[in-house]
Protein backbone atom coordinates (compact mmCIF):
# COMPACT_ATOMS: atom_id res chain seq x y z
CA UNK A 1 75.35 117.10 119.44
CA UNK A 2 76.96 114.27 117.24
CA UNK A 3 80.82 113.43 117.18
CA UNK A 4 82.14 114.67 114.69
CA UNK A 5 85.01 113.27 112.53
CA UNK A 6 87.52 115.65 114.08
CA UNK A 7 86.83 114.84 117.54
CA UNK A 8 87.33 110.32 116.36
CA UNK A 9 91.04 111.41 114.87
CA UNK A 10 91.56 113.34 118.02
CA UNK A 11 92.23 110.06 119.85
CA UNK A 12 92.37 107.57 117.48
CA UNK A 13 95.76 106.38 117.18
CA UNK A 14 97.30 106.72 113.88
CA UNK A 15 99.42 103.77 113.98
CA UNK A 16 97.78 100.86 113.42
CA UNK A 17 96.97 102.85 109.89
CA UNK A 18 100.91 103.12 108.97
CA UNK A 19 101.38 99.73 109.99
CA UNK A 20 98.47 98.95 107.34
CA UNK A 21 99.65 100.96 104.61
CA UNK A 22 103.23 100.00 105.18
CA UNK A 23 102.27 96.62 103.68
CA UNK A 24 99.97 98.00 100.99
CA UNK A 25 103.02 99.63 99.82
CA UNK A 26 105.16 96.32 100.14
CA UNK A 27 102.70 94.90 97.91
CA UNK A 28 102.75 97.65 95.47
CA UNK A 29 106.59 97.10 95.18
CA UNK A 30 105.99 93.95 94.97
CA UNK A 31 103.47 93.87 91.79
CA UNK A 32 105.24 96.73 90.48
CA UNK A 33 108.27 94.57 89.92
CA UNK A 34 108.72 93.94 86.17
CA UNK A 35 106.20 96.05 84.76
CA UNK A 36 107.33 99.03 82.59
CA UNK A 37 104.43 100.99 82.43
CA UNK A 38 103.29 103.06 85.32
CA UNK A 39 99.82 103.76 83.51
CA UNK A 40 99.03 99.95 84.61
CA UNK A 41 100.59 100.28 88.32
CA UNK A 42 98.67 103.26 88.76
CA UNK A 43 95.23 101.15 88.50
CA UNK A 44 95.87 98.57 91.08
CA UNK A 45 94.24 98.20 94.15
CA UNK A 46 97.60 99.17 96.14
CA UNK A 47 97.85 102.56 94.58
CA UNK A 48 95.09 104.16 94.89
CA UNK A 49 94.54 103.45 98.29
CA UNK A 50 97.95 104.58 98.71
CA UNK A 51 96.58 108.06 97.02
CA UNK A 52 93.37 107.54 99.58
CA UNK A 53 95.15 107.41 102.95
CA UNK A 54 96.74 111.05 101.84
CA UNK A 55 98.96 112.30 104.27
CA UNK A 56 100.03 108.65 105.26
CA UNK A 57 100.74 107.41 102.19
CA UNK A 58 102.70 110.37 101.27
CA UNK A 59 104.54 109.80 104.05
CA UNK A 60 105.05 106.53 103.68
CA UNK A 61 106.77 106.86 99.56
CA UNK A 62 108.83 109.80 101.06
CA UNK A 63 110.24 107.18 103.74
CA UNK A 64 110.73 104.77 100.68
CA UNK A 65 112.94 106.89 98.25
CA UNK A 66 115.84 104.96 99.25
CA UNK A 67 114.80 102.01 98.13
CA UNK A 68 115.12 99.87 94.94
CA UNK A 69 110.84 101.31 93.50
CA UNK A 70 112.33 105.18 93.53
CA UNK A 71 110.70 105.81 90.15
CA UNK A 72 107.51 103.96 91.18
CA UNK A 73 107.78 106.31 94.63
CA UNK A 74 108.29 109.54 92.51
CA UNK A 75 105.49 109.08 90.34
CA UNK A 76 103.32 108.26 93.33
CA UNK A 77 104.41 111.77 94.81
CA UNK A 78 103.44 113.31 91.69
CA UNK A 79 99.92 112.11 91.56
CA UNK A 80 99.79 112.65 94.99
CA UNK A 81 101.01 116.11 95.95
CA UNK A 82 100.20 119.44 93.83
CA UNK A 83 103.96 120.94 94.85
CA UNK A 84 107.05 119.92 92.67
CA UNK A 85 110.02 120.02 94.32
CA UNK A 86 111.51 117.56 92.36
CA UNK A 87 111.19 119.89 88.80
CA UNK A 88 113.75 120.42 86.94
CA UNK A 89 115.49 117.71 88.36
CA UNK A 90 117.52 115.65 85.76
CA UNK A 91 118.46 112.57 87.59
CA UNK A 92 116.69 110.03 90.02
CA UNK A 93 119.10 110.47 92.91
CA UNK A 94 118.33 114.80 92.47
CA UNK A 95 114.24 114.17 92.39
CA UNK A 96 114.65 111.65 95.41
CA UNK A 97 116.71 114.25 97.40
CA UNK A 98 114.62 117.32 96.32
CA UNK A 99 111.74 114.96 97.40
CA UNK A 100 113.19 114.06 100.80
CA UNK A 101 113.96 117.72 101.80
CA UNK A 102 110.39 118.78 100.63
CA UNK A 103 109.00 116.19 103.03
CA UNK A 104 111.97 117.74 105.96
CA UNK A 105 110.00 120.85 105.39
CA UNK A 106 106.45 119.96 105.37
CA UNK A 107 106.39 117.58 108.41
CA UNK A 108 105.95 114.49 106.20
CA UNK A 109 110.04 112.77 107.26
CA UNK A 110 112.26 113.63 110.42
C-alpha cells in the first residue's frame, strides 16, 4: 500500500513551514507598503502563496492584526476564509478584534 498524504503530515513537523511563511508575509508587508490598491497586492507572488499554505497563512494574518498592514491582513482574511466575522464592522480596530476572537474560536490564535 502507498503512503498516503495523511500519513507524511502525521509526522512532518509543521514548523519549518511557519517559519517560511512568516517571511513570505514580511515580504508582502513589505511590497505592500505604498501601494493603494489591493487589486495589485493581491497578484504578487507573496499573496497567493499566502492563500496556498491555507490554514498557515490564515494563521499567520490573524497573528498580524496588530500590526501597522491591518487592512492588507483583513483583506487577506477575506479572500481567504468563507466566514465573516468581521461584517458589519465599521472601523479597523472592530474588524481586527472580531477577526482575532474568530481565530480564539476556531483554533487559528491562543
Amino acid at each position: 500500500m502507498e503512503p498516503q498524504a495523511a500519513d507524511f503530515y502525521e509526522w512532518a513537523s509543521i514548523e519549518p513551514v511557519v517559519g517560511i511563511a512568516a517571511e513570505i508575509a514580511r515580504r508582502l508587508e513589505l511590497s505592500a507598503l505604498g501601494r493603494s490598491s489591493m487589486r495589485r497586492i493581491r497578484t504578487t507572488p507573496e499573496y497567493a502563496t499566502l492563500l496556498e499554505l491555507g490554514e498557515v497563512g490564515i494563521s499567520i494574518a490573524l497573528g498580524r492584526l496588530n500590526g501597522q498592514s491591518r487592512p492588507l491582513w483583513l483583506a487577506f482574511l477575506r479572500d481567504a476564509v468563507h466566514d465573516r466575522p468581521a461584517e458589519g464592522t465599521e472601523t479597523i480596530d472592530e474588524a481586527a478584534a472580531a477577526w482575532r476572537d474568530w481565530g480564539r474560536r476556531t483554533g487559528h490564535l491562543a
